[in-house]
C-alpha atoms as a PDB file:
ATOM      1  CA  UNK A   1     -29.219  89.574  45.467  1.00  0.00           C
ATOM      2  CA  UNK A   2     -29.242  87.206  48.391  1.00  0.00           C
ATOM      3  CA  UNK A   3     -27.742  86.696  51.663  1.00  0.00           C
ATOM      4  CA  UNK A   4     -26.132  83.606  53.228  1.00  0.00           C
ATOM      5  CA  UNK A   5     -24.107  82.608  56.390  1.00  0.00           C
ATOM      6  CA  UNK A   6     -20.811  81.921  55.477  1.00  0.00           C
ATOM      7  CA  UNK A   7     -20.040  81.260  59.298  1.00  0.00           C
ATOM      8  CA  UNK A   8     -21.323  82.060  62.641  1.00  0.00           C
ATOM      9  CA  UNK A   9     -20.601  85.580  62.788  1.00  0.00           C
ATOM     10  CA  UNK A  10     -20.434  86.477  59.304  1.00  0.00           C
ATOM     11  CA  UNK A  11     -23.011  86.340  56.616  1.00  0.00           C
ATOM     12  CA  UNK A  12     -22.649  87.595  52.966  1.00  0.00           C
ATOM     13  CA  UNK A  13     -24.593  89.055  50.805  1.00  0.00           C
ATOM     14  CA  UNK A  14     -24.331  88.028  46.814  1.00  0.00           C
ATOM     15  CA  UNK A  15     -25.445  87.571  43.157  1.00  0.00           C
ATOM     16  CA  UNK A  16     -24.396  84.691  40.477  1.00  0.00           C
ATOM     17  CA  UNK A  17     -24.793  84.983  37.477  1.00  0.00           C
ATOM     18  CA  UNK A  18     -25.184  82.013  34.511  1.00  0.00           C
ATOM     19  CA  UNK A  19     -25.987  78.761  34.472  1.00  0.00           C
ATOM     20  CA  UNK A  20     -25.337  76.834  37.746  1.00  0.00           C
ATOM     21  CA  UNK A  21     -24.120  74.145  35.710  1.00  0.00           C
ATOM     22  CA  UNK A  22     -21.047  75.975  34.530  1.00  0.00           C
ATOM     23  CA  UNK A  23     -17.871  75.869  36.050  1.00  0.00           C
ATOM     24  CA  UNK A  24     -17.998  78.549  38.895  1.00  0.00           C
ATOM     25  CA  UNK A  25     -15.902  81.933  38.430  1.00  0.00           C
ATOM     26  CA  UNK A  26     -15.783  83.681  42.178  1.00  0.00           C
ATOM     27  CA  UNK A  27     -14.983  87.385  41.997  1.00  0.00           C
ATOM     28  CA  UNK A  28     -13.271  89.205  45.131  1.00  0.00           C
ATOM     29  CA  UNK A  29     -13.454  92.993  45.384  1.00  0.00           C
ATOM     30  CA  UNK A  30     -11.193  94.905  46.959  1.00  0.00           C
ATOM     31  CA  UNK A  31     -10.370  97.612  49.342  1.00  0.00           C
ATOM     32  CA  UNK A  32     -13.469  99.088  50.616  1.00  0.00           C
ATOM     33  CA  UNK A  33     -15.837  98.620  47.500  1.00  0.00           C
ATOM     34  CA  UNK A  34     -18.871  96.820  47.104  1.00  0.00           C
ATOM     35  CA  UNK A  35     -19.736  94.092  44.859  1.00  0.00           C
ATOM     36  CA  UNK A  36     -21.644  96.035  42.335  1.00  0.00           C
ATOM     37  CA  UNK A  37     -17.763  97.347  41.422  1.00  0.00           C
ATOM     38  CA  UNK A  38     -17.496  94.206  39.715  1.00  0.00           C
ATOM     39  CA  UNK A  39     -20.459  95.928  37.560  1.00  0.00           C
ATOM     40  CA  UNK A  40     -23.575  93.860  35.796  1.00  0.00           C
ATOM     41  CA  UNK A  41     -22.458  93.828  32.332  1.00  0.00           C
ATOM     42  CA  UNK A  42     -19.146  92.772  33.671  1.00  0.00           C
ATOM     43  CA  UNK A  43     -20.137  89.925  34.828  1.00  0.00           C
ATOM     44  CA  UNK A  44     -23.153  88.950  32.455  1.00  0.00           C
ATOM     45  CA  UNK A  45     -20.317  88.848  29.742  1.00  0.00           C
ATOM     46  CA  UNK A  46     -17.668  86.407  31.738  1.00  0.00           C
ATOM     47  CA  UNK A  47     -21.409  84.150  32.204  1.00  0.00           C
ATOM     48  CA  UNK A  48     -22.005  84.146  28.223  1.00  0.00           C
ATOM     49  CA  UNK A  49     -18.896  82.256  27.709  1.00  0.00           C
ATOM     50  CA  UNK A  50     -19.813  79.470  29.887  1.00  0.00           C
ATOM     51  CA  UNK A  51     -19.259  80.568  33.409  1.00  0.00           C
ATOM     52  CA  UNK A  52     -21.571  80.265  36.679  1.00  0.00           C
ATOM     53  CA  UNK A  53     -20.270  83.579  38.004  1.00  0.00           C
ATOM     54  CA  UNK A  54     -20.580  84.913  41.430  1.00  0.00           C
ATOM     55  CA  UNK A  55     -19.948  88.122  42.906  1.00  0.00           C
ATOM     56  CA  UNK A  56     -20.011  89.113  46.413  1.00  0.00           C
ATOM     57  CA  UNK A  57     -19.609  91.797  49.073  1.00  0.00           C
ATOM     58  CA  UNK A  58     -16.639  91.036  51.623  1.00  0.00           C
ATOM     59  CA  UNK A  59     -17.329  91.714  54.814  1.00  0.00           C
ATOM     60  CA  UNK A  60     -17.389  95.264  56.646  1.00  0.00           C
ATOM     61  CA  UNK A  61     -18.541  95.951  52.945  1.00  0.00           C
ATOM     62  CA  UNK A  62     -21.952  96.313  51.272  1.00  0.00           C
ATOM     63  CA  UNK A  63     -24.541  94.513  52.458  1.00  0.00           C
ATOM     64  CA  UNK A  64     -22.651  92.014  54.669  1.00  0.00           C
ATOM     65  CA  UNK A  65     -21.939  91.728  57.997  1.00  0.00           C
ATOM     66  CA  UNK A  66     -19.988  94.578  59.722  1.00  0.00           C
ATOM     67  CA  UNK A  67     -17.689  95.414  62.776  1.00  0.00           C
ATOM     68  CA  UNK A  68     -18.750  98.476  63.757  1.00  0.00           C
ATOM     69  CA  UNK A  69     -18.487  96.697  67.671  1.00  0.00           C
ATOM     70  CA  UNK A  70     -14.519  97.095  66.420  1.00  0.00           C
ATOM     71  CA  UNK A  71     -13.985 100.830  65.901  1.00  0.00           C
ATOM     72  CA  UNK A  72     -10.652 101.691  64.092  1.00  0.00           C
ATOM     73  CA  UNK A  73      -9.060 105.203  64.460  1.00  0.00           C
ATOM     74  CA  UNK A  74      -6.842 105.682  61.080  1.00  0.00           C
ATOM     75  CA  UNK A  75      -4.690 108.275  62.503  1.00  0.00           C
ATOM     76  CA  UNK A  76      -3.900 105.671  65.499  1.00  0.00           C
ATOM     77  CA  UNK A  77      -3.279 102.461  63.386  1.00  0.00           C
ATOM     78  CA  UNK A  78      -1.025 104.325  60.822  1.00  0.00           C
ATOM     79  CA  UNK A  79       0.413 106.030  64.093  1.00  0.00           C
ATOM     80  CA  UNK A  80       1.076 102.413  65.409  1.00  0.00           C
ATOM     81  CA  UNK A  81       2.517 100.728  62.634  1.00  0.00           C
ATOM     82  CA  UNK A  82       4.887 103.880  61.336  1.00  0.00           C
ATOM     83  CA  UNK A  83       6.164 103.610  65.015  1.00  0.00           C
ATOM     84  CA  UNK A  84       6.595  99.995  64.834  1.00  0.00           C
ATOM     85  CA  UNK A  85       4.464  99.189  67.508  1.00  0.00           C
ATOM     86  CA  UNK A  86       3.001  96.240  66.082  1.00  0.00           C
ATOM     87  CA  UNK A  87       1.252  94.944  69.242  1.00  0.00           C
ATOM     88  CA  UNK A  88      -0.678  97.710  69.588  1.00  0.00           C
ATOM     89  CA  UNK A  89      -1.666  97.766  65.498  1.00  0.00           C
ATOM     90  CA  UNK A  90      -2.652  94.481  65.981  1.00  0.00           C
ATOM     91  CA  UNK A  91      -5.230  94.687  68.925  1.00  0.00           C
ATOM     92  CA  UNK A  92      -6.623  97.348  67.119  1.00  0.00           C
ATOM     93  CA  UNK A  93      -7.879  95.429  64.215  1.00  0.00           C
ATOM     94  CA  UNK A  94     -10.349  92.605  64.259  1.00  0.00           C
ATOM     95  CA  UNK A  95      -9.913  90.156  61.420  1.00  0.00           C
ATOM     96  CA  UNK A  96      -7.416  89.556  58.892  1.00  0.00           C
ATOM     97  CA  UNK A  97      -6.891  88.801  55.199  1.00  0.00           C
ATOM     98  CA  UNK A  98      -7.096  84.859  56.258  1.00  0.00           C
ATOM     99  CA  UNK A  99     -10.480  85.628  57.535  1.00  0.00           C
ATOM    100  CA  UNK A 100     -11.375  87.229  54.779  1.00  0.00           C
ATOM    101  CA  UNK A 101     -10.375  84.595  52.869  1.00  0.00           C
ATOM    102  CA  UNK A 102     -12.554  81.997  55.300  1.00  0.00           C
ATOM    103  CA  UNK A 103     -15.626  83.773  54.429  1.00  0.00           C
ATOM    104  CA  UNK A 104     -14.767  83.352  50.235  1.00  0.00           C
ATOM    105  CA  UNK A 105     -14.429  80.001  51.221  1.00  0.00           C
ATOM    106  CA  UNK A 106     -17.425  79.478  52.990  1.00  0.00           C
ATOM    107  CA  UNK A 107     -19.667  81.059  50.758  1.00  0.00           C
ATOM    108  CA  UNK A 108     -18.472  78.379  48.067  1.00  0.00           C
ATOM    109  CA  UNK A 109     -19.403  75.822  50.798  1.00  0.00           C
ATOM    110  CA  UNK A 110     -22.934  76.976  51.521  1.00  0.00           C
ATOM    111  CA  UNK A 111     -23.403  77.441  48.062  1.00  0.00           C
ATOM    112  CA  UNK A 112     -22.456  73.865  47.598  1.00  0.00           C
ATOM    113  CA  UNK A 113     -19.490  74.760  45.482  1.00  0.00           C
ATOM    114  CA  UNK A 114     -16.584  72.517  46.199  1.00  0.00           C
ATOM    115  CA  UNK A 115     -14.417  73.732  43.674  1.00  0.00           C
ATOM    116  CA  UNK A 116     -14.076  77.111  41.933  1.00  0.00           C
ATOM    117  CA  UNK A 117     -12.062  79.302  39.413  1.00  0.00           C
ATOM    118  CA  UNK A 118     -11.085  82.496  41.742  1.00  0.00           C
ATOM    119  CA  UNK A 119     -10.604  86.034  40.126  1.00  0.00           C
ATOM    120  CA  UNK A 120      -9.719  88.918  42.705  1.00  0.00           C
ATOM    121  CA  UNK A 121      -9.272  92.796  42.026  1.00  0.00           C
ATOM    122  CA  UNK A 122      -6.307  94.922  44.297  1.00  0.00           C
ATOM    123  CA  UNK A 123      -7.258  93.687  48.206  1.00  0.00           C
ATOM    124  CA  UNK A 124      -9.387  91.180  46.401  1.00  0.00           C
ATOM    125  CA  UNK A 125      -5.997  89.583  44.635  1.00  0.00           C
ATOM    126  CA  UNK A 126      -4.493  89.612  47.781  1.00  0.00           C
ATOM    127  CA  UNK A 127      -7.879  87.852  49.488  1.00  0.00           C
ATOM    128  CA  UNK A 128      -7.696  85.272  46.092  1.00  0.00           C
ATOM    129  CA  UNK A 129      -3.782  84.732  46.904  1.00  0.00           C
ATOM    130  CA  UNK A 130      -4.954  83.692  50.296  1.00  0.00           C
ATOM    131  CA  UNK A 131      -7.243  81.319  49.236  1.00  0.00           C
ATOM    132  CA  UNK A 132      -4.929  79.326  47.016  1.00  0.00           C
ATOM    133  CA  UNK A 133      -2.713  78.903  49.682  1.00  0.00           C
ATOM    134  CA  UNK A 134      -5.004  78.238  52.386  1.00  0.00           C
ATOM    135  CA  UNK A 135      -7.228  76.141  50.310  1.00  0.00           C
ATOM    136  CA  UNK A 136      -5.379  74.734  47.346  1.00  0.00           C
ATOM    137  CA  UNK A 137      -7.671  71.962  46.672  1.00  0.00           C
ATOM    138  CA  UNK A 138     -10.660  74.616  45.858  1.00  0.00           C
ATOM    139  CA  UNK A 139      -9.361  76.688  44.024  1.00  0.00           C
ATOM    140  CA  UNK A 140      -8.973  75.418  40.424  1.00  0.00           C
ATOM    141  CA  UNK A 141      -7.308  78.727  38.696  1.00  0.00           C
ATOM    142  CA  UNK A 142      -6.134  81.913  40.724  1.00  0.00           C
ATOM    143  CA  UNK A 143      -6.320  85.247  38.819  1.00  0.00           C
ATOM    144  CA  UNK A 144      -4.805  87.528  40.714  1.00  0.00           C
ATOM    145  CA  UNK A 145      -6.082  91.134  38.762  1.00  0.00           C
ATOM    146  CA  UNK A 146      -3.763  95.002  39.781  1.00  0.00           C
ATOM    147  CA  UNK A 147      -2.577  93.322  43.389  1.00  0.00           C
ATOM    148  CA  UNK A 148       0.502  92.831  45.194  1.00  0.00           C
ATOM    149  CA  UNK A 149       2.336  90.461  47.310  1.00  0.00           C
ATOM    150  CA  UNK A 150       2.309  91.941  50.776  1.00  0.00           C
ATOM    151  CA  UNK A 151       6.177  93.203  50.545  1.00  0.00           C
ATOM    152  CA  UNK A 152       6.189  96.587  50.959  1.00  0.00           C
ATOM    153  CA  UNK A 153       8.387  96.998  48.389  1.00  0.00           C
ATOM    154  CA  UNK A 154       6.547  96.402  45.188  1.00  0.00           C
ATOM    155  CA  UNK A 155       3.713  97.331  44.287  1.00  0.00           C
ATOM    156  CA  UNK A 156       3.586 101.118  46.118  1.00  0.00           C
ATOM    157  CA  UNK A 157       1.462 103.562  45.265  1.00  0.00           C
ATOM    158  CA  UNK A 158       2.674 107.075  44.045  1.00  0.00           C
ATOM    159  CA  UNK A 159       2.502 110.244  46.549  1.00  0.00           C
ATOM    160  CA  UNK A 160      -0.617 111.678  44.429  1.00  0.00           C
ATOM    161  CA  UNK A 161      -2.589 108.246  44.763  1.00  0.00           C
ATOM    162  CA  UNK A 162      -1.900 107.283  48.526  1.00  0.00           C
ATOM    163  CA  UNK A 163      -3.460 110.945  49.525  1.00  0.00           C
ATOM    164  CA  UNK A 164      -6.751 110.253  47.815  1.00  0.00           C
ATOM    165  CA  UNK A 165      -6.539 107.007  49.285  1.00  0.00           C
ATOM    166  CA  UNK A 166      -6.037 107.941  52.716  1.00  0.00           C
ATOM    167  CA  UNK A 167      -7.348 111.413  52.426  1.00  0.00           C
ATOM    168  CA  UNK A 168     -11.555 112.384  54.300  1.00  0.00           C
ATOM    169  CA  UNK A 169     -14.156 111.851  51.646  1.00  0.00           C
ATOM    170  CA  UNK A 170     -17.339 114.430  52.331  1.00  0.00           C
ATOM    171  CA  UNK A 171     -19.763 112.906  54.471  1.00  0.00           C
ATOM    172  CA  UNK A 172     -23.011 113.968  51.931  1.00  0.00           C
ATOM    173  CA  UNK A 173     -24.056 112.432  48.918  1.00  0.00           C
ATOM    174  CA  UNK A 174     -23.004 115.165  46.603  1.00  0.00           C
ATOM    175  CA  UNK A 175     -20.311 115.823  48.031  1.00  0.00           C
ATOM    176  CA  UNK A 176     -19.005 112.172  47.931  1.00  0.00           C
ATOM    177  CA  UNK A 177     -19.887 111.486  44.699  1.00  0.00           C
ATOM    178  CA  UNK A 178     -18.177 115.245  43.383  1.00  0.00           C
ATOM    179  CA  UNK A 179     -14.647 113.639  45.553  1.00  0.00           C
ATOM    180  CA  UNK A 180     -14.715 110.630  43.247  1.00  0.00           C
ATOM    181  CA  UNK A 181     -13.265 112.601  40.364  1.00  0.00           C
ATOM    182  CA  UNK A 182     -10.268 112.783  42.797  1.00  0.00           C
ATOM    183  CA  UNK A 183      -9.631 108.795  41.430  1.00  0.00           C
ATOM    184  CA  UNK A 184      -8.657 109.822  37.982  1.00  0.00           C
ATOM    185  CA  UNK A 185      -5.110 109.674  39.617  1.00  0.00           C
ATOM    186  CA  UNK A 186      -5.456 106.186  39.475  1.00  0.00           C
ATOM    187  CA  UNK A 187      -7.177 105.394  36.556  1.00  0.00           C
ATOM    188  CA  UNK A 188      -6.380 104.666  32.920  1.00  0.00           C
ATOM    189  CA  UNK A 189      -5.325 107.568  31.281  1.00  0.00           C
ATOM    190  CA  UNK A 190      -6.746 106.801  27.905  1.00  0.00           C
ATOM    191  CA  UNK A 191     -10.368 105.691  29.112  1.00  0.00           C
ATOM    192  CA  UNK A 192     -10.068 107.363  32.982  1.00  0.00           C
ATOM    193  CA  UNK A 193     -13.756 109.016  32.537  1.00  0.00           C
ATOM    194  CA  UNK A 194     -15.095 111.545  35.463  1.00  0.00           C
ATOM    195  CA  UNK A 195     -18.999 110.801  34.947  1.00  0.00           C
ATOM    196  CA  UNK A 196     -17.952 106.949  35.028  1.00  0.00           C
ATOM    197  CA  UNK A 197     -17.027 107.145  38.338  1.00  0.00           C
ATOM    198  CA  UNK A 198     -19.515 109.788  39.317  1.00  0.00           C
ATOM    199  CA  UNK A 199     -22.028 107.182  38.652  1.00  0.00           C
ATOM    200  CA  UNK A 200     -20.085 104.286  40.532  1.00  0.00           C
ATOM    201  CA  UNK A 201     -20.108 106.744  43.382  1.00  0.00           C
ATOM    202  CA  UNK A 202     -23.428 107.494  43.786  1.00  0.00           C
ATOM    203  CA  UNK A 203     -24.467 103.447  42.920  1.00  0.00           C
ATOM    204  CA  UNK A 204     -22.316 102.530  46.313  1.00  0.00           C
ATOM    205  CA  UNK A 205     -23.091 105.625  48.199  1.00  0.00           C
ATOM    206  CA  UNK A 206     -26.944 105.091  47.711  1.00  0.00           C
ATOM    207  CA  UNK A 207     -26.761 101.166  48.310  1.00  0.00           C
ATOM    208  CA  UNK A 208     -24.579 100.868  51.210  1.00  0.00           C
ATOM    209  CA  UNK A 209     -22.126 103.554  52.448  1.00  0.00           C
ATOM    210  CA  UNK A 210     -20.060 102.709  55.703  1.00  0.00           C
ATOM    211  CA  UNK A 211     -16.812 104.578  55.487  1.00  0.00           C
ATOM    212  CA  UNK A 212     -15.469 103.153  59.063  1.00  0.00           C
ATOM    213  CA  UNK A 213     -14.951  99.979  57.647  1.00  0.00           C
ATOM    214  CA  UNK A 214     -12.292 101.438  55.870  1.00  0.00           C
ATOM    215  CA  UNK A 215      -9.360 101.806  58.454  1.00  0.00           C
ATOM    216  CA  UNK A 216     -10.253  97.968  59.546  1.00  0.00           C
ATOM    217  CA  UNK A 217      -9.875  96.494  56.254  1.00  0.00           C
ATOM    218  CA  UNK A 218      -6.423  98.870  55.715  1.00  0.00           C
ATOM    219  CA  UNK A 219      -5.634  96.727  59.142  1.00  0.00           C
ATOM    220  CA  UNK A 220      -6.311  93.476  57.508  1.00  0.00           C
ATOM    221  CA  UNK A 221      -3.861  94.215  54.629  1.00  0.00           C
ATOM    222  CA  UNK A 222      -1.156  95.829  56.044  1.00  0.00           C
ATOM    223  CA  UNK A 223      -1.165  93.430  58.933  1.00  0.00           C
ATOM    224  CA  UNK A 224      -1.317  90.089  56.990  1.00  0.00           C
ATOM    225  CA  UNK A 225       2.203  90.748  56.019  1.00  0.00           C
ATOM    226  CA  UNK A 226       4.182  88.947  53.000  1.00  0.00           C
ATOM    227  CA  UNK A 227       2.973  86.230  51.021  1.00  0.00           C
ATOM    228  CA  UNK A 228       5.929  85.971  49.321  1.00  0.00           C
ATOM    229  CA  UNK A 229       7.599  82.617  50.612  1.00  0.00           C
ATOM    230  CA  UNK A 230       4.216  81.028  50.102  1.00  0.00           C
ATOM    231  CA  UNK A 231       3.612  81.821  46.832  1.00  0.00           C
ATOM    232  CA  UNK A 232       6.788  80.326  45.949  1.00  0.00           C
ATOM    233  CA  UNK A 233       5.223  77.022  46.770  1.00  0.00           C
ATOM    234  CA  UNK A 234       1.894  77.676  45.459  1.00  0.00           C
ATOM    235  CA  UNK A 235       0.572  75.380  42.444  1.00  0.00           C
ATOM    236  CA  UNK A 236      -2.547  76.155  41.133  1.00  0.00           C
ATOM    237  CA  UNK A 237      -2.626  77.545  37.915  1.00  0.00           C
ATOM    238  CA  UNK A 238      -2.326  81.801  38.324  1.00  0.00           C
ATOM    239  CA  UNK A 239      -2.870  84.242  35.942  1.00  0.00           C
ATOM    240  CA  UNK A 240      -1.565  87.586  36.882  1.00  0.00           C
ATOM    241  CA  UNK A 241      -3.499  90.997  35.221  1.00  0.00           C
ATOM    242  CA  UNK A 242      -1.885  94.590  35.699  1.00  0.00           C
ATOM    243  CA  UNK A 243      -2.380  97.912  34.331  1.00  0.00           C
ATOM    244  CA  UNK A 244       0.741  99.651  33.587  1.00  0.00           C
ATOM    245  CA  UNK A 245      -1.388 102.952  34.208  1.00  0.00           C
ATOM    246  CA  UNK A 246      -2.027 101.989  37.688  1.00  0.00           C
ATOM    247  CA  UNK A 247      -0.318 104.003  40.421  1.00  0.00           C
ATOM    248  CA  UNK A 248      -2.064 102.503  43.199  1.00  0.00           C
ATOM    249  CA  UNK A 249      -0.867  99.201  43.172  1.00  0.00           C
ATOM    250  CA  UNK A 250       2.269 100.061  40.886  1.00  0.00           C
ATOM    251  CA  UNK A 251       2.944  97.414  37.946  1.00  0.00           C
ATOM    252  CA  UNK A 252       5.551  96.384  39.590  1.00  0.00           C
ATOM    253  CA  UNK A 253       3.232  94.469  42.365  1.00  0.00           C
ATOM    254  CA  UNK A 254       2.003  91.823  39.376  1.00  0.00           C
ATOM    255  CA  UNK A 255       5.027  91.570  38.057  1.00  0.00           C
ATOM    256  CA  UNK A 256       6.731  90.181  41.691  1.00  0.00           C
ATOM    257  CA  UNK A 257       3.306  88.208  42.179  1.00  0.00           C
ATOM    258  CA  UNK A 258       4.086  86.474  38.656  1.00  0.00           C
ATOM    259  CA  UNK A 259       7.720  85.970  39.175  1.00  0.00           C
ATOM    260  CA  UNK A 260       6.866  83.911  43.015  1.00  0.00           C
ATOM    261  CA  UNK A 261       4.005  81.493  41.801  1.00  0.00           C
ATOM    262  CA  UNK A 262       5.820  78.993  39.616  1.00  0.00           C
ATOM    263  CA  UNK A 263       4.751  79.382  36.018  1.00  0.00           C
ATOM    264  CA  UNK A 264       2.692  82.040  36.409  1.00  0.00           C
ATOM    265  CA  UNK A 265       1.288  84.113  33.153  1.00  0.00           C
ATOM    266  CA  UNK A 266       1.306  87.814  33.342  1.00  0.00           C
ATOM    267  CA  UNK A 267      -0.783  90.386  31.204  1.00  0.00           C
ATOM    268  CA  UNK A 268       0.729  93.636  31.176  1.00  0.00           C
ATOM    269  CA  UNK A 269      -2.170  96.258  30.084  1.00  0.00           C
ATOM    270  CA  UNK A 270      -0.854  99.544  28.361  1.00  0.00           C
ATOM    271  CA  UNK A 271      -4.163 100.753  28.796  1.00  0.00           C
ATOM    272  CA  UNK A 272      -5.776 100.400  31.921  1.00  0.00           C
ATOM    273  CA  UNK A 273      -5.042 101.722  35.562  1.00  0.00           C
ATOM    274  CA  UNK A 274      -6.278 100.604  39.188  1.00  0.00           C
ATOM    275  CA  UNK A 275      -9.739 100.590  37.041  1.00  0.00           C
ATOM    276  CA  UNK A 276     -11.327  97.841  34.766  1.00  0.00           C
ATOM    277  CA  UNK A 277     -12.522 100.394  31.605  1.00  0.00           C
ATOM    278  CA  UNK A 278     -15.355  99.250  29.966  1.00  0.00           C
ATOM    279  CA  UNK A 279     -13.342  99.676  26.741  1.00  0.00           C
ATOM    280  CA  UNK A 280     -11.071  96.537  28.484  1.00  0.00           C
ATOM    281  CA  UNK A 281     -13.996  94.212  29.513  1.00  0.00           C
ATOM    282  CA  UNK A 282     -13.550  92.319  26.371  1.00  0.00           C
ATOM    283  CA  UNK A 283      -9.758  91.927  26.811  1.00  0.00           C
ATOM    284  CA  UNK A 284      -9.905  91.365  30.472  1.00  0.00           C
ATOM    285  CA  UNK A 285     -13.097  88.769  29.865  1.00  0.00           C
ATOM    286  CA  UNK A 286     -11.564  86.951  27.534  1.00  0.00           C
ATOM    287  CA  UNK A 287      -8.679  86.409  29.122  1.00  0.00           C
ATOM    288  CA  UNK A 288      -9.881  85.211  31.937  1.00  0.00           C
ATOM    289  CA  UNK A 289     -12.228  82.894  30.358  1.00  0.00           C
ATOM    290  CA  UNK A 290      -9.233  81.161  28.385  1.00  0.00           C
ATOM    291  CA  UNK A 291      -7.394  81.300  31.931  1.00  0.00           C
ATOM    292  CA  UNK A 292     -10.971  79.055  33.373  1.00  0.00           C
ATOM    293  CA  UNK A 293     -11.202  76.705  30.261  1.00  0.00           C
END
């Protein structure tokens, strides 16, 4: 694991994998999680078929830089936005997804990538999405992976998933890592496995746990709005993954990202949730290797 400066206030912290020579695969994480989500063996297969992959913490995440200058009350925000008052949402919340975005970017530039295949999971789709239309000329495929559009009408999550969302998560390590059995609700429901995210809990709690990042990166998302006219226009090659499990990001959300980017392919998966099983890895690898070829 290293750590670069991506720009002048942010620096990064991440970990390739393969040969440099290979075309580069970058993989965006989403909504609050760490790098290590996209998990070792993951990404050690995606590099055996030919790939110089590269995983990385976003910031307010991990090991990167945080905001913690930029405190975010959840209750307030949510407050904000329910009531419609936008302005005040939006001077509560430092950065955006097209920062986000800026620092994927950069880290491709001070790695002296000038080209890459991009793969993003839930807010990591949407961060991908933003790169291909910020960036076009970078990004050689987009695969956009259980993510959404930014319309509030596709994609939604059920009742049961929003409240673990949005719900408090214990403060202790045992307690944190018991409250991740809470994400079954999400998961597949064939290969959804308690101790398998017992162990991803206590990985993240025990390498970097900073749960007030949390409401600013919420900000980010809901504040970046729809991408939908733009991703009419976009033109670099997408494939579109979604788990018809997942009630996070309902199935719906792929399905509307794959119907706006002009000949997008979509992969419906009966068997996995807001979760990459490890029972899918070879599924999910291979596809996106034959999406990179």
């Amino acid at each position: 694991m290293s750590i670069i400066d991506v720009s002048p206030e942010v620096s990064l912290a991440y970990e390739t994998f393969g040969d440099p020579a290979d075309p580069a695969v970058l993989l965006v994480m989403g909504f609050g999680a760490q790098m290590i989500s996209w998990h070792e063996d993951f990404c050690r297969m995606l590099a055996d078929r030919g790939r110089h992959v590269i995983r990385y913490d976003n910031r307010d995440c991990g090991l990167s830089t945080r905001f913690e200058d930029h405190p975010v009350d959840m209750g307030a925000f949510i407050a904000a936005v329910t009531s419609g008052d936008i302005p005040a949402a939006l001077a509560m919340v430092p950065y955006r997804l097209t920062d986000m975005a800026d620092d994927g970017l950069g880290l491709l530039t001070a790695l002296g990538i000038e080209r890459a295949h991009v793969v993003g999971a839930s807010m990591g789709g949407m961060i991908a999405q933003t790169m291909a239309l910020s960036a076009p000329e970078r990004v050689l495929t987009l695969t956009s992976m259980m993510s959404s559009t930014g319309e509030s009408e596709y994609g939604a999550p059920s009742p049961e998933a929003q409240a673990v969302l949005f719900g408090p998560k214990p403060a202790d390590r045992a307690g944190y890592i018991a409250a991740a059995e809470r994400e079954l609700v999400w998961a597949s429901k064939r290969y959804g496995d308690p101790a398998v995210l017992r162990e991803a809990a206590a990985a993240a709690y025990d390498r970097a746990h900073h749960p007030t990042a949390i409401a600013r990166q919420l900000g980010a998302m809901i504040l970046s709005g729809s991408r939908a006219d733009a991703l009419r226009e976009l033109r670099v090659p997408t494939l579109v993954i979604h788990g018809l499990d997942d009630t996070l990001i309902a199935p719906s959300g792929g399905q509307r990202t794959a119907a706006l980017i002009p000949d997008a392919e979509l992969l419906l998966l009966p068997d996995m949730g807001h979760d990459r099983p490890r029972e899918l890895w070879p599924t999910l690898v291979d596809a996106v290797a034959t999406h990179t070829a």
